[in-house]
PDB file of N, CA and C in Angstrom:
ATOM      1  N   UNK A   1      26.132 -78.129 174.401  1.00  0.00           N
ATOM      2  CA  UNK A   1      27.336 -77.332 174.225  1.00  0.00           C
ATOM      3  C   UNK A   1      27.028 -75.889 173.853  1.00  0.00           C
ATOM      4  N   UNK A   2      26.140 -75.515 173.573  1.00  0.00           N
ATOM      5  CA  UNK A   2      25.535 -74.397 172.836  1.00  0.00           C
ATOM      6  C   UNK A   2      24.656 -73.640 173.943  1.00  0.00           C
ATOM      7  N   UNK A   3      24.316 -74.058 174.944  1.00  0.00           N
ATOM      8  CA  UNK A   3      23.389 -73.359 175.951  1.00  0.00           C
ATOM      9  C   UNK A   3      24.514 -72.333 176.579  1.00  0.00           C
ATOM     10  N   UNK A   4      23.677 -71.493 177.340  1.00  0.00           N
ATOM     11  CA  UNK A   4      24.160 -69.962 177.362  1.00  0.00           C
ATOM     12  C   UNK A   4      24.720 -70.144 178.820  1.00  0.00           C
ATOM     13  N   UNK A   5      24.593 -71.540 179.645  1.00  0.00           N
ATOM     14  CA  UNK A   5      25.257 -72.031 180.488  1.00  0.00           C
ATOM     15  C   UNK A   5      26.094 -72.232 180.810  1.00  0.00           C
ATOM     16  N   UNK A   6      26.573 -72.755 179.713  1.00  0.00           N
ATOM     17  CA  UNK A   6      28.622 -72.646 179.712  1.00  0.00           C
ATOM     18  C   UNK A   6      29.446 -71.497 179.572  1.00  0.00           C
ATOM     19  N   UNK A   7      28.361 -70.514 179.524  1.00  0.00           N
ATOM     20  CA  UNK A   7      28.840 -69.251 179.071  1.00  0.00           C
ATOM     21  C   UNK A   7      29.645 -68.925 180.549  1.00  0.00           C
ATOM     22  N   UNK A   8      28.827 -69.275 181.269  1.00  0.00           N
ATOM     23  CA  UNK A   8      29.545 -69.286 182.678  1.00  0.00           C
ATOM     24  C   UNK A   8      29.948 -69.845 183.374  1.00  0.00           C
ATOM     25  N   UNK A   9      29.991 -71.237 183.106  1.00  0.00           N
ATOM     26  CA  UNK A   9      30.351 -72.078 184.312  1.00  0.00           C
ATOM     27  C   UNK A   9      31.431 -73.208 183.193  1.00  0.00           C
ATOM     28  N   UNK A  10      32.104 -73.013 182.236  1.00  0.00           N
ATOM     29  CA  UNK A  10      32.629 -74.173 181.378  1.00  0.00           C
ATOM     30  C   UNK A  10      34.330 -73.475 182.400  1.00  0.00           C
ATOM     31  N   UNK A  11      34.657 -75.232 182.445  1.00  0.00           N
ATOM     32  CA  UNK A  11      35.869 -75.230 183.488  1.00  0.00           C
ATOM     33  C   UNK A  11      36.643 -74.493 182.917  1.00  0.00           C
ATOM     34  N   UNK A  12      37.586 -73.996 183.070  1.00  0.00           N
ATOM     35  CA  UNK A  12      38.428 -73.932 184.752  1.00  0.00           C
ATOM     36  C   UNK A  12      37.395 -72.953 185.267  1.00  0.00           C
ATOM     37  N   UNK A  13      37.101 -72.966 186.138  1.00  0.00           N
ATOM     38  CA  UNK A  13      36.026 -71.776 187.615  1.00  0.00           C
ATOM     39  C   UNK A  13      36.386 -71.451 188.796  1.00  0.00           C
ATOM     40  N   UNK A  14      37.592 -71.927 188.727  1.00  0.00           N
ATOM     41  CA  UNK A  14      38.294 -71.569 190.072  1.00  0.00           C
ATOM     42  C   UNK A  14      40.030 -72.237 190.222  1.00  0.00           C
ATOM     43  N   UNK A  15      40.730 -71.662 191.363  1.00  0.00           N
ATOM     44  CA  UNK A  15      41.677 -72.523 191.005  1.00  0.00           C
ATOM     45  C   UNK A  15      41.916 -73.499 192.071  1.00  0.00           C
ATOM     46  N   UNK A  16      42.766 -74.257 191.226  1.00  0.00           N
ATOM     47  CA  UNK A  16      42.875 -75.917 191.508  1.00  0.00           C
ATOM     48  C   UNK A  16      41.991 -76.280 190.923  1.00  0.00           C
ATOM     49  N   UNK A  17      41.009 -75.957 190.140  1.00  0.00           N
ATOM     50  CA  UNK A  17      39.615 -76.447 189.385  1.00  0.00           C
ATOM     51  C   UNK A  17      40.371 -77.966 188.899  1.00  0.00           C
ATOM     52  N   UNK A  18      39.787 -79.134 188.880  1.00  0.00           N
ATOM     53  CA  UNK A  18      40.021 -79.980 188.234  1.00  0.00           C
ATOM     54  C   UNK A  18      38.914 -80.807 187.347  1.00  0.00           C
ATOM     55  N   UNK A  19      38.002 -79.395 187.106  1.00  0.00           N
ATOM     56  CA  UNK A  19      36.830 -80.278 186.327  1.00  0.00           C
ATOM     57  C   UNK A  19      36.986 -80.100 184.530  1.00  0.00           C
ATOM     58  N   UNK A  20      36.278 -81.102 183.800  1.00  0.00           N
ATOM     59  CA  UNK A  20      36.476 -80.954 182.951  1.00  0.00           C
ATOM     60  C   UNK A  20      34.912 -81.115 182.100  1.00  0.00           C
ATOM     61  N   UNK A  21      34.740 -81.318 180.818  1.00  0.00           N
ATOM     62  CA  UNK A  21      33.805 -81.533 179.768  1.00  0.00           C
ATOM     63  C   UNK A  21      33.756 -82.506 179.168  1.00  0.00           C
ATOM     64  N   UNK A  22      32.996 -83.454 178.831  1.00  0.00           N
ATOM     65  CA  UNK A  22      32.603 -84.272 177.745  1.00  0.00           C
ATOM     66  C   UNK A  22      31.369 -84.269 177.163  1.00  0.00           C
ATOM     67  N   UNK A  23      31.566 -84.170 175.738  1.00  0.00           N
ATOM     68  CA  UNK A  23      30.619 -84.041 174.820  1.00  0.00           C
ATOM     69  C   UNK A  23      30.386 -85.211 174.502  1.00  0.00           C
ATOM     70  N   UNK A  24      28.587 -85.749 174.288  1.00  0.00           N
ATOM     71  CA  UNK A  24      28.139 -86.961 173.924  1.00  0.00           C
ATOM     72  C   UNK A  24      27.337 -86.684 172.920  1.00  0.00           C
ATOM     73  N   UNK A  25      27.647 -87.445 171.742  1.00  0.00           N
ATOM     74  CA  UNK A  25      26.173 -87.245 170.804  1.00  0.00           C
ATOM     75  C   UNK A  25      24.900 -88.402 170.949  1.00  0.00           C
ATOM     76  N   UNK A  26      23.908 -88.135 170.624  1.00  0.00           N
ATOM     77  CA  UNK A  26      22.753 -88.582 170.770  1.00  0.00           C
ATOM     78  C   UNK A  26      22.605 -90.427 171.000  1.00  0.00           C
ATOM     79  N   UNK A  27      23.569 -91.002 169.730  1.00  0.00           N
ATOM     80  CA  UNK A  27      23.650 -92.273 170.003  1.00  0.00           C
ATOM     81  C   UNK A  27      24.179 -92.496 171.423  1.00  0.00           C
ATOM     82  N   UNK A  28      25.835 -91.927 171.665  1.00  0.00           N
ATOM     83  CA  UNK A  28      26.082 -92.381 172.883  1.00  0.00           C
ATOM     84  C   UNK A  28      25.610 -92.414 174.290  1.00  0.00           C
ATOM     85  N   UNK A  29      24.333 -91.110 174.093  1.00  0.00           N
ATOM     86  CA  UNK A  29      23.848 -90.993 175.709  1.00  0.00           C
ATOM     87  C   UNK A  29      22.744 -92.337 175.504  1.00  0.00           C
ATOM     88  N   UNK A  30      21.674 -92.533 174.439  1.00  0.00           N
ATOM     89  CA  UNK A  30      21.102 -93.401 174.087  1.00  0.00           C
ATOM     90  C   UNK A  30      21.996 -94.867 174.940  1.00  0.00           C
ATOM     91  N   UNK A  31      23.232 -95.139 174.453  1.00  0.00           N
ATOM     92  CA  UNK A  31      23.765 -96.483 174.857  1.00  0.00           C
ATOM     93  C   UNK A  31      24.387 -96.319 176.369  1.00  0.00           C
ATOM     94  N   UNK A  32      24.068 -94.812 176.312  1.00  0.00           N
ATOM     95  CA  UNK A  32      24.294 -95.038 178.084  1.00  0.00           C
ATOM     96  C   UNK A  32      23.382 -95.225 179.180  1.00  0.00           C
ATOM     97  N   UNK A  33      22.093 -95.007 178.173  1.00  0.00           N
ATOM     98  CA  UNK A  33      20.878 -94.578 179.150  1.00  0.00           C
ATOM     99  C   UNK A  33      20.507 -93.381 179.445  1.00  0.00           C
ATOM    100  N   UNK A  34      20.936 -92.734 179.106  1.00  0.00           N
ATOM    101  CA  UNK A  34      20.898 -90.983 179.487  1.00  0.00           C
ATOM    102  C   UNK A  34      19.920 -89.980 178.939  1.00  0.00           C
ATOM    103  N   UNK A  35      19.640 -89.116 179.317  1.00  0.00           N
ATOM    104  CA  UNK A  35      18.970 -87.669 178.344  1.00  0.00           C
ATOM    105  C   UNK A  35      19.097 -86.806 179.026  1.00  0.00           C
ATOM    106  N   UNK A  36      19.277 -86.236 177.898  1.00  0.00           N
ATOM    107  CA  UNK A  36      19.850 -84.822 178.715  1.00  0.00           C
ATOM    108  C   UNK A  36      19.274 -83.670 179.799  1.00  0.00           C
ATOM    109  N   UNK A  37      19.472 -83.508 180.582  1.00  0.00           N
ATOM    110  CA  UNK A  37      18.422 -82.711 181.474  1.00  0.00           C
ATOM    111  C   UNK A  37      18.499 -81.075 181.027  1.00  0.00           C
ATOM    112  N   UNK A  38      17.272 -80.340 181.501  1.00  0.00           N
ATOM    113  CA  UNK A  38      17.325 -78.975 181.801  1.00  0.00           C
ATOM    114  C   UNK A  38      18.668 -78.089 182.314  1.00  0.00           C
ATOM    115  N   UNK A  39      19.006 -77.110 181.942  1.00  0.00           N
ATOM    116  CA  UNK A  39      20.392 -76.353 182.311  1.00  0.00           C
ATOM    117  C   UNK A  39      20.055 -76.244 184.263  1.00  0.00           C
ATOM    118  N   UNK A  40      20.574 -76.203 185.177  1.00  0.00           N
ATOM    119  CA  UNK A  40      20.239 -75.906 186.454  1.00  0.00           C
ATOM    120  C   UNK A  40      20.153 -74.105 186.479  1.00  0.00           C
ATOM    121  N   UNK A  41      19.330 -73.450 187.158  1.00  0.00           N
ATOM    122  CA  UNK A  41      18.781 -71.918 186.992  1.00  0.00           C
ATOM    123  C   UNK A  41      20.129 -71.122 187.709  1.00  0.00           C
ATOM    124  N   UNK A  42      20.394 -70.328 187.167  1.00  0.00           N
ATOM    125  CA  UNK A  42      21.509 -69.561 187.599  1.00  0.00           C
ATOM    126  C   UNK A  42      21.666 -68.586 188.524  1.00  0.00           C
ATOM    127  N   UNK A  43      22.211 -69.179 189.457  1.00  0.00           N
ATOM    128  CA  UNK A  43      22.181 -68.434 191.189  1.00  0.00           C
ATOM    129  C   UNK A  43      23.736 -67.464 191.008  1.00  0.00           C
ATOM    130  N   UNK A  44      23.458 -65.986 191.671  1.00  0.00           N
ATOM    131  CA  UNK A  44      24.448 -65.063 191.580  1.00  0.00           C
ATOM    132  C   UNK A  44      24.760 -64.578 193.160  1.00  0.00           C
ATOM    133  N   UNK A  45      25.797 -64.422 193.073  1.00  0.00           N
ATOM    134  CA  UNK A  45      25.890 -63.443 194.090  1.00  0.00           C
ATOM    135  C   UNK A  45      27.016 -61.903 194.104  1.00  0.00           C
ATOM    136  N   UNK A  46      26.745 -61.089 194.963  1.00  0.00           N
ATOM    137  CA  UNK A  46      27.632 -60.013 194.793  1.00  0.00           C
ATOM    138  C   UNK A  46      28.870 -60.038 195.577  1.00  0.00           C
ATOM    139  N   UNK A  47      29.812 -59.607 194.557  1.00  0.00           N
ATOM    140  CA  UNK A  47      30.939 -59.419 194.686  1.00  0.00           C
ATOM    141  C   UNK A  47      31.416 -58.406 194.753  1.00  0.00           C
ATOM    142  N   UNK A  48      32.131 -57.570 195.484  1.00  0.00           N
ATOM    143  CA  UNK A  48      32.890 -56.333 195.776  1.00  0.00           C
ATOM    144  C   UNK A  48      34.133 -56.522 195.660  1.00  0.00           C
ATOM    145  N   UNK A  49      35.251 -56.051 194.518  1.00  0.00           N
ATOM    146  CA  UNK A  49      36.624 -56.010 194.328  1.00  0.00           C
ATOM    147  C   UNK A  49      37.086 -55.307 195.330  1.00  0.00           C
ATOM    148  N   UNK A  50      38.000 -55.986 196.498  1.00  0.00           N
ATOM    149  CA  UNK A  50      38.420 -55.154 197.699  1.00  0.00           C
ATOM    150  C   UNK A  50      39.622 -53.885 196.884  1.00  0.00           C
ATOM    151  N   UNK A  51      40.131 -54.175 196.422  1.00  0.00           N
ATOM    152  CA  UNK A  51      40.956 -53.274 195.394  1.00  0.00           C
ATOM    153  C   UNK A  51      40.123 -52.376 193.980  1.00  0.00           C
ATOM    154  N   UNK A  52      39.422 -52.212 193.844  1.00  0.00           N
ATOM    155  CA  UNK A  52      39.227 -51.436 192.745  1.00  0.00           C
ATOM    156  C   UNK A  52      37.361 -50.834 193.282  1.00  0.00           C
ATOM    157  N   UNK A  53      37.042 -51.464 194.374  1.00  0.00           N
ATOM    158  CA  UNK A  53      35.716 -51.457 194.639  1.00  0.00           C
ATOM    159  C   UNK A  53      34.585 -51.583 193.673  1.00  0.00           C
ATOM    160  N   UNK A  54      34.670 -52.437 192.239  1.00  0.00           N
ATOM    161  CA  UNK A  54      34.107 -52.493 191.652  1.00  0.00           C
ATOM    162  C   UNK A  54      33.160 -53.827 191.896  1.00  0.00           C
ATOM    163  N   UNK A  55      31.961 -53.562 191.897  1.00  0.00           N
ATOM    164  CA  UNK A  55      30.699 -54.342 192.133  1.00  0.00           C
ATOM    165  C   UNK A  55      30.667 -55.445 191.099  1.00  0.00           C
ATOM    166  N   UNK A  56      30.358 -56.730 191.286  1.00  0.00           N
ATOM    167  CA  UNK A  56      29.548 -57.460 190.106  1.00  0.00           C
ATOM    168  C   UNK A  56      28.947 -59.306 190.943  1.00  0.00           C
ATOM    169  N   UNK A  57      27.884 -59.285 189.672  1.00  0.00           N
ATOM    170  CA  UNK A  57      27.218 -60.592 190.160  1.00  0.00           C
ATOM    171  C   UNK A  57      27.985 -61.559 189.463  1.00  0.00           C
ATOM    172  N   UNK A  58      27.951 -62.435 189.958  1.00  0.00           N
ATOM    173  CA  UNK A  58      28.846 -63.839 189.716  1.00  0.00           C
ATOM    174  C   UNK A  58      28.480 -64.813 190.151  1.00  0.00           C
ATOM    175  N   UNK A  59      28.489 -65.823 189.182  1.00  0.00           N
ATOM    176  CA  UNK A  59      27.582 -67.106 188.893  1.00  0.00           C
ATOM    177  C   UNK A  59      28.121 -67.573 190.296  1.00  0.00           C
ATOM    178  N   UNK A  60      27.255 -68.097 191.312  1.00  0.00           N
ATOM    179  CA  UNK A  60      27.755 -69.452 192.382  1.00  0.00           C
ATOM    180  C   UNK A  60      28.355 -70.190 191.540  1.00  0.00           C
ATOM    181  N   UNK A  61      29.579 -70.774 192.638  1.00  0.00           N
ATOM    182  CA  UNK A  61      30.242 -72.229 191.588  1.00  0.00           C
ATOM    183  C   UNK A  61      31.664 -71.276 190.977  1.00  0.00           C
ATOM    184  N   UNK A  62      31.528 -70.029 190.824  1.00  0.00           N
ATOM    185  CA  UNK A  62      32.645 -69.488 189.952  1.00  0.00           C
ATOM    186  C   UNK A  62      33.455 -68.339 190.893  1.00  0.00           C
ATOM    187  N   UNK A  63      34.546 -68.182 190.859  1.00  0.00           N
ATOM    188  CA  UNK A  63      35.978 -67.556 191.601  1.00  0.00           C
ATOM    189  C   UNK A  63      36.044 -66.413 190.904  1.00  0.00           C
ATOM    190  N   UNK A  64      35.354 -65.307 191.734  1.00  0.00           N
ATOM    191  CA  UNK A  64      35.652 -63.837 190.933  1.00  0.00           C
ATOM    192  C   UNK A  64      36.881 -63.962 189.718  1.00  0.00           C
ATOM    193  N   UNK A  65      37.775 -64.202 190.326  1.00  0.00           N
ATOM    194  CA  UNK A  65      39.158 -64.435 189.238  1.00  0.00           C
ATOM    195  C   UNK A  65      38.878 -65.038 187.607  1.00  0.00           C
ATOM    196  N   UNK A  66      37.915 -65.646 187.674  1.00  0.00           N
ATOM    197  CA  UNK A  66      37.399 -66.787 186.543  1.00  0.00           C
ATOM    198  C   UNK A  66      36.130 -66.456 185.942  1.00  0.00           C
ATOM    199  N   UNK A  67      35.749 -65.216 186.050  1.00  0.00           N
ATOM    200  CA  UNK A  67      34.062 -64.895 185.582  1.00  0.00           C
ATOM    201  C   UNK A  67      34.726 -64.143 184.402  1.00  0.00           C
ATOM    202  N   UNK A  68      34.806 -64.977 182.923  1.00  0.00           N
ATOM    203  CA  UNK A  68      34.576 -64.630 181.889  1.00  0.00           C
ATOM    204  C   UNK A  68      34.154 -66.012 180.974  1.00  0.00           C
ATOM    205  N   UNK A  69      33.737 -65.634 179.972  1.00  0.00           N
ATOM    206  CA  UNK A  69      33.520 -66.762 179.030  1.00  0.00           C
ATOM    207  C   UNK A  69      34.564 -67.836 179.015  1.00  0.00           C
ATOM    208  N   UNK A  70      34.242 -68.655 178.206  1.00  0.00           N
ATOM    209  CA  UNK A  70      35.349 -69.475 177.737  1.00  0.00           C
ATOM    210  C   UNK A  70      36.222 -68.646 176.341  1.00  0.00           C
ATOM    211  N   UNK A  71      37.460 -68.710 176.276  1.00  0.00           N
ATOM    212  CA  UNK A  71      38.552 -67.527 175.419  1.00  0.00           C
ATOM    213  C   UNK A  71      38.266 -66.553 176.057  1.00  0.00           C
ATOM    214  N   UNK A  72      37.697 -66.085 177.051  1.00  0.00           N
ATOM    215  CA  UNK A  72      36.906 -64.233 177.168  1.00  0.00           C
ATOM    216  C   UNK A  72      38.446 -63.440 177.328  1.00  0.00           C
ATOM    217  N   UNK A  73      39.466 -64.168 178.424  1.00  0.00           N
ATOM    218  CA  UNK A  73      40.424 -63.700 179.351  1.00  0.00           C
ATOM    219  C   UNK A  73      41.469 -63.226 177.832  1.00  0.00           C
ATOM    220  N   UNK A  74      41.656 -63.761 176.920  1.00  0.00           N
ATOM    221  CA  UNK A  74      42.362 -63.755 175.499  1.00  0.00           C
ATOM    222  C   UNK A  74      41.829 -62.263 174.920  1.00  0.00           C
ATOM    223  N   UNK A  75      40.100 -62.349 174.881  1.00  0.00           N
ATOM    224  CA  UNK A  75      39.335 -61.542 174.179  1.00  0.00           C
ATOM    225  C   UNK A  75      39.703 -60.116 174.741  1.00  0.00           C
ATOM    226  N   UNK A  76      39.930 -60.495 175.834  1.00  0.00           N
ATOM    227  CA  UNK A  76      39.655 -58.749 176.771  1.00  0.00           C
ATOM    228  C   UNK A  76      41.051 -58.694 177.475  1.00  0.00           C
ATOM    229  N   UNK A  77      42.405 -59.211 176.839  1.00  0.00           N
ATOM    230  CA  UNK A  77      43.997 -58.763 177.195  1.00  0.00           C
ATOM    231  C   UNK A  77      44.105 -57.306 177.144  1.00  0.00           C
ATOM    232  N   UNK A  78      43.274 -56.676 175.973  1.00  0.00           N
ATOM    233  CA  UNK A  78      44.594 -55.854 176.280  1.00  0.00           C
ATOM    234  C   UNK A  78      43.453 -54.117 176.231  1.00  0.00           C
ATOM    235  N   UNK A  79      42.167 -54.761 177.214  1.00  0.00           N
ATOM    236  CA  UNK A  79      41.223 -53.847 177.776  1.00  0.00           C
ATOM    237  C   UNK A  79      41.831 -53.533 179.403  1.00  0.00           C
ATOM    238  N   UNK A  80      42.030 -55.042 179.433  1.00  0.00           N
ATOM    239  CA  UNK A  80      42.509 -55.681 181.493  1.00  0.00           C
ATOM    240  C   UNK A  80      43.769 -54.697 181.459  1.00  0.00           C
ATOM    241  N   UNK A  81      44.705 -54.811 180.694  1.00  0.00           N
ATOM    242  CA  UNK A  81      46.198 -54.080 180.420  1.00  0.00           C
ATOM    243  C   UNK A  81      45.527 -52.562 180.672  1.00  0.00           C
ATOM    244  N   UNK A  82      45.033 -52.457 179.862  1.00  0.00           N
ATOM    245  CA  UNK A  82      44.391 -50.546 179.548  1.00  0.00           C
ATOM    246  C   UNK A  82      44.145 -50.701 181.218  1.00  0.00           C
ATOM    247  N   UNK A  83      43.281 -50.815 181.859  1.00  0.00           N
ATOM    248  CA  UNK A  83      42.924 -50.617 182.494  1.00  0.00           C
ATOM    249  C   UNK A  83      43.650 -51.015 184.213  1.00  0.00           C
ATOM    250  N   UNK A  84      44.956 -51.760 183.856  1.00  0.00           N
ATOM    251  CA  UNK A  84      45.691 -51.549 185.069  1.00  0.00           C
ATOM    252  C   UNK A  84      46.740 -50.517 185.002  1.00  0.00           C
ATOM    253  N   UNK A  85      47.885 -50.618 183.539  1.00  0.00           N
ATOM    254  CA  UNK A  85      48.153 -48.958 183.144  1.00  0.00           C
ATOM    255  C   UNK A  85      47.297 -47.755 183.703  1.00  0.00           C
ATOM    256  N   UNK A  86      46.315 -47.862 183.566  1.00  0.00           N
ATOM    257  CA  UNK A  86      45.546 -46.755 184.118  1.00  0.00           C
ATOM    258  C   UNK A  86      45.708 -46.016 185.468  1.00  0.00           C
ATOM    259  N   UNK A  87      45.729 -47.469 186.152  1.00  0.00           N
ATOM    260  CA  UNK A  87      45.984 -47.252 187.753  1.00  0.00           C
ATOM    261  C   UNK A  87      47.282 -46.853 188.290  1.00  0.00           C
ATOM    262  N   UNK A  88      48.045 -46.464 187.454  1.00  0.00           N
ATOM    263  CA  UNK A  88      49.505 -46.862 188.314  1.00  0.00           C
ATOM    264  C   UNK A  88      49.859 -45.163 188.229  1.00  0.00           C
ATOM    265  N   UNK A  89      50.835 -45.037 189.128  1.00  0.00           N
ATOM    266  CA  UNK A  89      51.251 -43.578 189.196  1.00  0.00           C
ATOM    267  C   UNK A  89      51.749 -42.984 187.766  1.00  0.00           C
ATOM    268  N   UNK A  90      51.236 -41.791 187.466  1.00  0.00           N
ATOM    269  CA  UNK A  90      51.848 -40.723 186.698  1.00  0.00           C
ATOM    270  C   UNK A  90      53.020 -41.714 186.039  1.00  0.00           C
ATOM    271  N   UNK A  91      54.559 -41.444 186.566  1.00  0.00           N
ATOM    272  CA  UNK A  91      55.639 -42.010 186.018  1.00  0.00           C
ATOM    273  C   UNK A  91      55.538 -42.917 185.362  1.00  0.00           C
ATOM    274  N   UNK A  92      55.156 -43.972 185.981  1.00  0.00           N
ATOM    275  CA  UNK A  92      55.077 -44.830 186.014  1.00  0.00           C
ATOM    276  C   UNK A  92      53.565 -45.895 184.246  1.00  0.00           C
ATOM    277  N   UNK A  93      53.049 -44.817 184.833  1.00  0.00           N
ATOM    278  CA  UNK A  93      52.305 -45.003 183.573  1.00  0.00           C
ATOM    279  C   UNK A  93      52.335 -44.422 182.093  1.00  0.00           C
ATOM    280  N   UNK A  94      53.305 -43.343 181.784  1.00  0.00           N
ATOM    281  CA  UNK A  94      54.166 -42.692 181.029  1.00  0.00           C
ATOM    282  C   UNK A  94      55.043 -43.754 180.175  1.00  0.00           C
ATOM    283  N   UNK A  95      55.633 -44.071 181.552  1.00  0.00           N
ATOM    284  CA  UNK A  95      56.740 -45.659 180.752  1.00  0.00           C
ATOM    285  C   UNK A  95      56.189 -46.459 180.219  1.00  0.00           C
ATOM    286  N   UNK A  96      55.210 -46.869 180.948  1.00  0.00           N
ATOM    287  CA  UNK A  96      54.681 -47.950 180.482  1.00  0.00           C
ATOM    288  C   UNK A  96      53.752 -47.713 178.939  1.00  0.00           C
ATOM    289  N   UNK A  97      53.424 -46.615 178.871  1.00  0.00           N
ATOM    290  CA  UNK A  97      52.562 -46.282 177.357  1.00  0.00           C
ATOM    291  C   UNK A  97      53.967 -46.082 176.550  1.00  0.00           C
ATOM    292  N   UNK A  98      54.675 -45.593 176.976  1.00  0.00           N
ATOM    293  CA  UNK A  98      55.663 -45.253 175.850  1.00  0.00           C
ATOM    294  C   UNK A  98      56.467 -46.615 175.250  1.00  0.00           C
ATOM    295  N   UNK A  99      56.515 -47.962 176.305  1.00  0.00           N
ATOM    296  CA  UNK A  99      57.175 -49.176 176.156  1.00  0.00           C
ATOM    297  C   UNK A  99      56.150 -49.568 175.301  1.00  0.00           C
ATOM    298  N   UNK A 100      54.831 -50.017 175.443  1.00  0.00           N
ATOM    299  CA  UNK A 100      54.144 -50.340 174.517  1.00  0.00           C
ATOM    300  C   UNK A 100      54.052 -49.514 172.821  1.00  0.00           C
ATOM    301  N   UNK A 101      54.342 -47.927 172.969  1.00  0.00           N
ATOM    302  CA  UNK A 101      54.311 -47.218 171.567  1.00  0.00           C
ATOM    303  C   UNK A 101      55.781 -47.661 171.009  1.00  0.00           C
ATOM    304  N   UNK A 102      56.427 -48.279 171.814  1.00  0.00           N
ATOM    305  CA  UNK A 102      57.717 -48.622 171.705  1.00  0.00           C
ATOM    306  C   UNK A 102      57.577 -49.781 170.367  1.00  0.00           C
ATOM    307  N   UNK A 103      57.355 -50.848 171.254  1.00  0.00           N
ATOM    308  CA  UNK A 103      57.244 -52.131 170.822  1.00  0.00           C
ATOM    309  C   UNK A 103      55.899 -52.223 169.992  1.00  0.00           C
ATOM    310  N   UNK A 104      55.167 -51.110 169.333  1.00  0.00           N
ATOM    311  CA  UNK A 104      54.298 -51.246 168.300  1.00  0.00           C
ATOM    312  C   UNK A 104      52.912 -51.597 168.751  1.00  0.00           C
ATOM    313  N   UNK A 105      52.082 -51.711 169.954  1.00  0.00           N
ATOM    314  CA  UNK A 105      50.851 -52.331 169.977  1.00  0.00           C
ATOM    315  C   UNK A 105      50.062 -51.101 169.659  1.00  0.00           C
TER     316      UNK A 105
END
């Protein structure tokens, strides 16, 4: 649970994802027969945001949409916000800072 593996690949990874997690402690893999294997080596590939043209590597297995930690999408609300405010026309982004100085954030 602690390997730097899940950092990237702990479900949801895409959508319709229907995978999930179970944690076993030592007795139970024991009564299952089990041990735990090596993390599998982490294959990337590049991604180009057709909209923002911003570059990045991303774990195989994972949906540009879904490349953050597990909580990350919580962690980084209101960077993602900053940064679509950003994009939007003049007017338009005026309102929108002033609705937020509005409502206190």
């Amino acid at each position: 649970m602690d390997d730097p593996f899940w950092q990237s690949h702990y479900p949801v990874k895409a959508w319709g994802c229907k995978c999930g997690v179970m944690q076993l402690d030592e007795d139970t893999l024991d009564e299952l027969g089990l041990k735990p294997a090596e993390p599998p080596q982490e294959e990337t590939y590049t991604y180009i945001n057709k909209r923002t043209g911003e570059v990045q590597r991303i774990p195989k297995g994972v949906d540009p949409s879904f490349n953050y930690p597990p909580g990350g999408r919580l962690a980084n609300l209101n960077k993602m916000l900053a940064d679509k405010i950003d994009r939007l026309p003049d007017d338009l982004k005026t309102a929108a800072n002033e609705r937020i100085k509005k409502a206190g954030f």
